[in-house]
C-alpha atoms as a PDB file:
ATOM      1  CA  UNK A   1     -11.805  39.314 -16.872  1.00  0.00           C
ATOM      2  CA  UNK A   2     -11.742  36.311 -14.421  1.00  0.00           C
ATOM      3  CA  UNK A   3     -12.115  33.037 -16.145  1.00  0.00           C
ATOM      4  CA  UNK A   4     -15.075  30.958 -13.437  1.00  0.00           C
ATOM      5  CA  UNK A   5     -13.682  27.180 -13.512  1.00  0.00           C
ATOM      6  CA  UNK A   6     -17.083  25.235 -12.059  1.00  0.00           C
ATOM      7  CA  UNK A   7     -16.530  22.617  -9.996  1.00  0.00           C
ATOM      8  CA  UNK A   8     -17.684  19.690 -12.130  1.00  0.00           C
ATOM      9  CA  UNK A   9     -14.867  20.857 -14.397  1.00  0.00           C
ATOM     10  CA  UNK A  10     -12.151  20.015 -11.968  1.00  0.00           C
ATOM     11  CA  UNK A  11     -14.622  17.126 -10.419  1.00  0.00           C
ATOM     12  CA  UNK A  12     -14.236  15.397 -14.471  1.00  0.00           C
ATOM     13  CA  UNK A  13     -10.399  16.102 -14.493  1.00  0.00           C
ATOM     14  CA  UNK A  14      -8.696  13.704 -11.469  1.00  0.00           C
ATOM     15  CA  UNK A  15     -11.381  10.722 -12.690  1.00  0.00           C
ATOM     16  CA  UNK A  16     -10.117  11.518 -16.026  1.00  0.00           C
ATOM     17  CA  UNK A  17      -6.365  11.927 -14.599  1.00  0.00           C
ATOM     18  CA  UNK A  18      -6.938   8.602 -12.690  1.00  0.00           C
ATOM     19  CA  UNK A  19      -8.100   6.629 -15.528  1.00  0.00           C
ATOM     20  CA  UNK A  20      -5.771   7.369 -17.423  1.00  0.00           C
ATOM     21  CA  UNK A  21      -2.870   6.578 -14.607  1.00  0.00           C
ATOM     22  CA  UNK A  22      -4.395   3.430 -14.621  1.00  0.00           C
ATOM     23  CA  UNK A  23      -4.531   2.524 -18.047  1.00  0.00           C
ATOM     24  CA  UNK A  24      -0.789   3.417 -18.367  1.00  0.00           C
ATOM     25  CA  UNK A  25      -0.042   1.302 -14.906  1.00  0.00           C
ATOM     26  CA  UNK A  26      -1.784  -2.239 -16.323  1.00  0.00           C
ATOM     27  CA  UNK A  27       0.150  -1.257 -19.804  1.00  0.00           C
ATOM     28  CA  UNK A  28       3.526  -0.858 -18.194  1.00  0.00           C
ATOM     29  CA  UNK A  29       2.917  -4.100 -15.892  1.00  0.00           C
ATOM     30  CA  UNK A  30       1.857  -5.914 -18.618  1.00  0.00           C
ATOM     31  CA  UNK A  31       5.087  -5.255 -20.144  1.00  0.00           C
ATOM     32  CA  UNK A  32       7.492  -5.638 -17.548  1.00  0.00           C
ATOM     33  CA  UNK A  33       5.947  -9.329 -17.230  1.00  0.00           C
ATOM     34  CA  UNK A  34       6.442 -10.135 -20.555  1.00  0.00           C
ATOM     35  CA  UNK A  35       9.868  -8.744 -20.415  1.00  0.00           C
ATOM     36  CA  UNK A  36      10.572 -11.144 -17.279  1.00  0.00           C
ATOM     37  CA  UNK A  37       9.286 -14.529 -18.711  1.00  0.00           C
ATOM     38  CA  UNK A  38      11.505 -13.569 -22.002  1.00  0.00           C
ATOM     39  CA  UNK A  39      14.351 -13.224 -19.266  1.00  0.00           C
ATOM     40  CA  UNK A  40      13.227 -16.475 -17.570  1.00  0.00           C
ATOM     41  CA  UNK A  41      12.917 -17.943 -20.802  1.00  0.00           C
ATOM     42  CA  UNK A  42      16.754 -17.048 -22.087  1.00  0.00           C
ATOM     43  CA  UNK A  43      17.869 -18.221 -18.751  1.00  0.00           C
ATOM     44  CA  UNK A  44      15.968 -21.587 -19.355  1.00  0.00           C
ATOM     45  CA  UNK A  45      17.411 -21.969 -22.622  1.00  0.00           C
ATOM     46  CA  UNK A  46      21.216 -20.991 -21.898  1.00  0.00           C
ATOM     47  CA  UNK A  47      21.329 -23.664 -18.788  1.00  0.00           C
ATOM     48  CA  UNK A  48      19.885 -26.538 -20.792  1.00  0.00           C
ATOM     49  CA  UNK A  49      21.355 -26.172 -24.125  1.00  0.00           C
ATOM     50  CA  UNK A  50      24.472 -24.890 -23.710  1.00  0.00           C
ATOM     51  CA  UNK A  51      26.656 -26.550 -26.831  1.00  0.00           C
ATOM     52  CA  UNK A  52      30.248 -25.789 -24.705  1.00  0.00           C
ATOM     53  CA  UNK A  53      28.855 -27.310 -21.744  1.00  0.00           C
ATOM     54  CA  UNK A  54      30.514 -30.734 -20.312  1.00  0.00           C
ATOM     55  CA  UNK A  55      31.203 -32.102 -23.211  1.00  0.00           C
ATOM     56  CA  UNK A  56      34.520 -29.862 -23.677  1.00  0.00           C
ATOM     57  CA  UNK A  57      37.222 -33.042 -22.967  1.00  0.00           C
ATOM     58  CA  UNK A  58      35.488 -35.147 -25.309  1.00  0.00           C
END
């Protein structure tokens, strides 16, 4: 009746667990940098070009 859970089962599972953390850590990094030069980038790009800029008493 009582289920015997070895200990190289639950030895496998937090390197498993971990790996996985990992994996999903780098991913979500990865995207938050991209998502901050894209901000960067818009910033960049709204201070130099901006089309209603000084030239409004022309």
């Amino acid at each position: 009746m009582t289920k015997q859970n070895g200990p190289k089962q639950t030895a496998k599972t937090p390197s498993a667990r971990d790996a996985r953390l990992k994996a999903a850590l780098k991913a979500n990094m990865a995207r938050r940098k991209a998502q901050a030069r894209a901000r960067a980038e818009d910033v960049a790009q709204d201070t130099g070009n901006d089309p209603q800029g000084s030239e409004k008493d022309s």
